[in-house]
Structure formats: structure tokens, C-alpha cells
C-alpha atoms as a PDB file:
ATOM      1  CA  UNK A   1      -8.728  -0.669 -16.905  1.00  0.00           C
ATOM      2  CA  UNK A   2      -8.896   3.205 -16.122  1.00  0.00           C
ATOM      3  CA  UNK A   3      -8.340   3.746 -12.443  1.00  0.00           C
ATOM      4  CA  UNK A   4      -9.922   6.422 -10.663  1.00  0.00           C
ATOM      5  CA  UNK A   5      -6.889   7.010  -7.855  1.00  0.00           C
ATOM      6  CA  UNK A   6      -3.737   5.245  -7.564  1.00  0.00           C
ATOM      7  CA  UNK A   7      -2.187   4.500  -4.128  1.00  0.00           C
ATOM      8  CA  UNK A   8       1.303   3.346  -3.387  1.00  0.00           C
ATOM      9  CA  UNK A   9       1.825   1.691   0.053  1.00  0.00           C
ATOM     10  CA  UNK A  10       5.215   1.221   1.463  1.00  0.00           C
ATOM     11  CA  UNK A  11       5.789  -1.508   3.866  1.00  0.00           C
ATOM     12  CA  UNK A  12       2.536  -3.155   2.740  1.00  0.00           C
ATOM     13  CA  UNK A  13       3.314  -7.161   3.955  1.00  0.00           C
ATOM     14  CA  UNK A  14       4.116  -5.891   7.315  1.00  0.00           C
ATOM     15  CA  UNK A  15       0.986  -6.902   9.892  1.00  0.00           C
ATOM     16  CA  UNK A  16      -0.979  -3.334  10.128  1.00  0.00           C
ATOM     17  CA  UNK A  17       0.421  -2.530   6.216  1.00  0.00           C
ATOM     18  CA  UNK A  18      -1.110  -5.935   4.351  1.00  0.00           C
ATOM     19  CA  UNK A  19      -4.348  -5.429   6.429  1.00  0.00           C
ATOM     20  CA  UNK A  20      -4.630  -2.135   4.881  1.00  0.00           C
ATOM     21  CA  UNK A  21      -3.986  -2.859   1.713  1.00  0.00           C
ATOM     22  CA  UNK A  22      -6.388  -6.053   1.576  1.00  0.00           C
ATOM     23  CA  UNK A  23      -8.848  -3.382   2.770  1.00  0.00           C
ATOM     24  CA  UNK A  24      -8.052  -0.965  -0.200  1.00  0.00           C
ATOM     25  CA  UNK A  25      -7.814  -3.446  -3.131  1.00  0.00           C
ATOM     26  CA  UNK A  26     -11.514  -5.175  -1.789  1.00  0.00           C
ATOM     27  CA  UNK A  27     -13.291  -1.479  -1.448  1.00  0.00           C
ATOM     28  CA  UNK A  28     -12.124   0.040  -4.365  1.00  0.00           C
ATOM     29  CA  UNK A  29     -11.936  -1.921  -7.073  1.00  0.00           C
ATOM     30  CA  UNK A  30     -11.525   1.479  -9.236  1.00  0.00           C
ATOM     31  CA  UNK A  31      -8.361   2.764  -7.812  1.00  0.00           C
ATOM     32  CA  UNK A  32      -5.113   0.796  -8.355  1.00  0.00           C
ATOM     33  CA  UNK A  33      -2.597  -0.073  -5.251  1.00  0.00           C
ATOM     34  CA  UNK A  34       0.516  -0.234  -5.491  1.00  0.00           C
ATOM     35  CA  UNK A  35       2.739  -2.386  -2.389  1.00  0.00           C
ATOM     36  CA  UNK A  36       6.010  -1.810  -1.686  1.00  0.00           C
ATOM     37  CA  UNK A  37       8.200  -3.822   0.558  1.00  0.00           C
ATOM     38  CA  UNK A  38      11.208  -4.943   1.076  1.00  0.00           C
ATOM     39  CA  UNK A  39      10.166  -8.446   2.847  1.00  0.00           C
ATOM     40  CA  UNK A  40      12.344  -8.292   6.486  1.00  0.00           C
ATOM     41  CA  UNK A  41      11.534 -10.253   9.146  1.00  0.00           C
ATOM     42  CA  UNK A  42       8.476  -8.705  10.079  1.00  0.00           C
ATOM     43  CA  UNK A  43       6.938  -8.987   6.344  1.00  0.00           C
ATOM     44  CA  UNK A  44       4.546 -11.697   5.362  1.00  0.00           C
ATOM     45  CA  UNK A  45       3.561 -11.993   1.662  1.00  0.00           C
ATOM     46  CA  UNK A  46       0.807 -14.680   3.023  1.00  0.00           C
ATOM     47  CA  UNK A  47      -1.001 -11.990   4.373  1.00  0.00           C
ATOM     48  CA  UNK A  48      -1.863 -10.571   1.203  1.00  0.00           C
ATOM     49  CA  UNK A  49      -2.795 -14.094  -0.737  1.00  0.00           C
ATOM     50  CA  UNK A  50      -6.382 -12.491  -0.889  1.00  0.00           C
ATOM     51  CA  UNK A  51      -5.742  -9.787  -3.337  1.00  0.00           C
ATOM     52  CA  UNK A  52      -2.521 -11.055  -5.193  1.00  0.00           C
ATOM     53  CA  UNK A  53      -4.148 -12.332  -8.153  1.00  0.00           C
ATOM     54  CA  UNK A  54      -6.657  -9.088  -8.259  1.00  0.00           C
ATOM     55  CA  UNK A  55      -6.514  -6.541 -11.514  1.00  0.00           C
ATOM     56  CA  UNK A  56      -6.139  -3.664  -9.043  1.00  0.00           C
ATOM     57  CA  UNK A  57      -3.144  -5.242  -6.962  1.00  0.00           C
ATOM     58  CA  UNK A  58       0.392  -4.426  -7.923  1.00  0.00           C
ATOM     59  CA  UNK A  59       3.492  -5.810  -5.190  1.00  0.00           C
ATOM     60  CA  UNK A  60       6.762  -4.783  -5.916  1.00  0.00           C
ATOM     61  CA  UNK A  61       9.649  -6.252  -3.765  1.00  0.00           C
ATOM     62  CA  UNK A  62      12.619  -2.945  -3.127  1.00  0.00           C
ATOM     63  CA  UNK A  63      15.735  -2.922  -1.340  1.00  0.00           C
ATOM     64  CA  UNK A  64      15.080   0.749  -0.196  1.00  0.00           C
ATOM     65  CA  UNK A  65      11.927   3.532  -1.222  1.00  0.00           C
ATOM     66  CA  UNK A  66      11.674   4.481  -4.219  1.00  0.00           C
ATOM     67  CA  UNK A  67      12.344   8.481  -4.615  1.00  0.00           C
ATOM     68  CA  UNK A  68       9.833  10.736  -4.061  1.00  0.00           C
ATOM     69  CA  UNK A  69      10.088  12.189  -7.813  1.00  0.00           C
ATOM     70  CA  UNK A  70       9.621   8.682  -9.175  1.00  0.00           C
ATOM     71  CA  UNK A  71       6.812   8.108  -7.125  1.00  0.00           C
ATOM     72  CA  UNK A  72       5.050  11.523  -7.954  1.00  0.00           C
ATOM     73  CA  UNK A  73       5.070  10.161 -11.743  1.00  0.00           C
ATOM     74  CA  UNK A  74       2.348   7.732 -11.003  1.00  0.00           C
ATOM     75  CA  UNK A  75       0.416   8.019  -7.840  1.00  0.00           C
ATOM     76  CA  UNK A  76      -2.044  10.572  -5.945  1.00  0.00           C
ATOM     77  CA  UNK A  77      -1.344   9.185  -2.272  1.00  0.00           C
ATOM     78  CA  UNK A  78       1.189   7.642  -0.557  1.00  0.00           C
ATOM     79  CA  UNK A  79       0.442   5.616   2.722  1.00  0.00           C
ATOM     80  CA  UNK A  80       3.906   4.632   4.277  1.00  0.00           C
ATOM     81  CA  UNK A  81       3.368   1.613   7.040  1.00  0.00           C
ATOM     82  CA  UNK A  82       7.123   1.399   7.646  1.00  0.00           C
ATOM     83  CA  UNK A  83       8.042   1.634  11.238  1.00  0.00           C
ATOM     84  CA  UNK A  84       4.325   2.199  12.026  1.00  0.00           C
ATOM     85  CA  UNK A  85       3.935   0.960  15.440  1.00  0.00           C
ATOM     86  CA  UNK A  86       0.420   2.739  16.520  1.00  0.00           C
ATOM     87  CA  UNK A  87      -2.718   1.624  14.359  1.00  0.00           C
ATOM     88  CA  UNK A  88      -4.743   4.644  15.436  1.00  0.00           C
ATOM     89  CA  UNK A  89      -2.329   6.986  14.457  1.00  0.00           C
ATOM     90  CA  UNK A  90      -1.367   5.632  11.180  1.00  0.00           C
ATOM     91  CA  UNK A  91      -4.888   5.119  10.362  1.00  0.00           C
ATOM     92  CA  UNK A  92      -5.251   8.893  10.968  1.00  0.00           C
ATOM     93  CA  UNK A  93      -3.015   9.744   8.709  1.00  0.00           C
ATOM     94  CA  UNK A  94      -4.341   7.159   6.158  1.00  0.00           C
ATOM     95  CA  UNK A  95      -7.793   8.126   5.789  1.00  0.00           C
ATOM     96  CA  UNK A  96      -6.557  12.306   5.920  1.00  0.00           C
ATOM     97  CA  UNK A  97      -4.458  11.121   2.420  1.00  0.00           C
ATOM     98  CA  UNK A  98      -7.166   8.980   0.926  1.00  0.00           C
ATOM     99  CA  UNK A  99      -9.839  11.703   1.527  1.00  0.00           C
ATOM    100  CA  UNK A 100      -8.144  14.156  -0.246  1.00  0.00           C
END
């Protein structure tokens, strides 16, 4: 499948990070998102059982962020949820990227 925007999330199994990534993968079936996380103690993959078997849905498990010239290869937006400890402003920032 062609996708129309692809999104990587960092620290997407964390509790405000795999809420906003079920949200993405259910609303836009078109773009592709991409979840990286390094599963700590604040991570749960069970949070994201919805989506993990959708076409859309990638996880990848990392040990630290990928580089920002890797991650320009592939993606249009990147929505980082680690060490986000205010949903209104990381939802701010969020929709600003996605919008763009």
C-alpha cells in the first residue's frame, strides 16, 4: 500500500504516546506510523494491542533514537512522547506537525 504521510512516534507505549498512536493508525488508515520505544518501566505494549496487527502499524523496540538523518530518509513528521509530562502541550505540538 502507498501511504499518503508517514509518521514516526518516539516513546509510543508510554500512557499519553500509545493513546496517540491508536488515535493515528484508526483515523488515517492512509498514512503509515511508525512507534518507537524502548519499553522502560513506564511502557506498555498492551496499550497498543488495538492496532498491532493493522497494515498501517509499524513498532520497533530501540535502545536509544534513532538519528535524525536516518529518520529524515523515511518520514514527514516526527511526534516525540518521551519525557512528555503535559498532554495539552504535547498535543500542541502534535497537531502543529501533523497539519503541516
Amino acid at each position: 500500500m502507498d501511504f499518503v504521510k508517514t509518521v514516526l512516534v518516539t516513546g509510543g507505549a508510554g500512557f499519553i504516546g500509545s493513546h496517540f498512536v491508536c488515535s493515528l493508525v484508526n483515523r488515517h488508515p492512509d498514512w503509515r506510523i511508525i512507534n518507537f520505544d524502548n519499553l522502560d518501566y513506564c511502557s506498555n505494549l498492551r496499550n497498543l494491542e488495538s492496532v498491532e496487527e493493522n497494515e498501517n502499524y509499524t513498532f520497533i523496540r530501540v535502545r536509544e533514537l534513532p538519528s535524525p538523518a536516518v529518520t529524515s530518509l523515511y518520514m514527514e513528521c516526527q511526534c516525540h512522547e518521551t519525557g512528555m509530562s503535559s498532554l495539552p502541550s504535547c498535543l500542541h505540538w502534535q497537531l502543529n506537525c501533523l497539519l503541516k
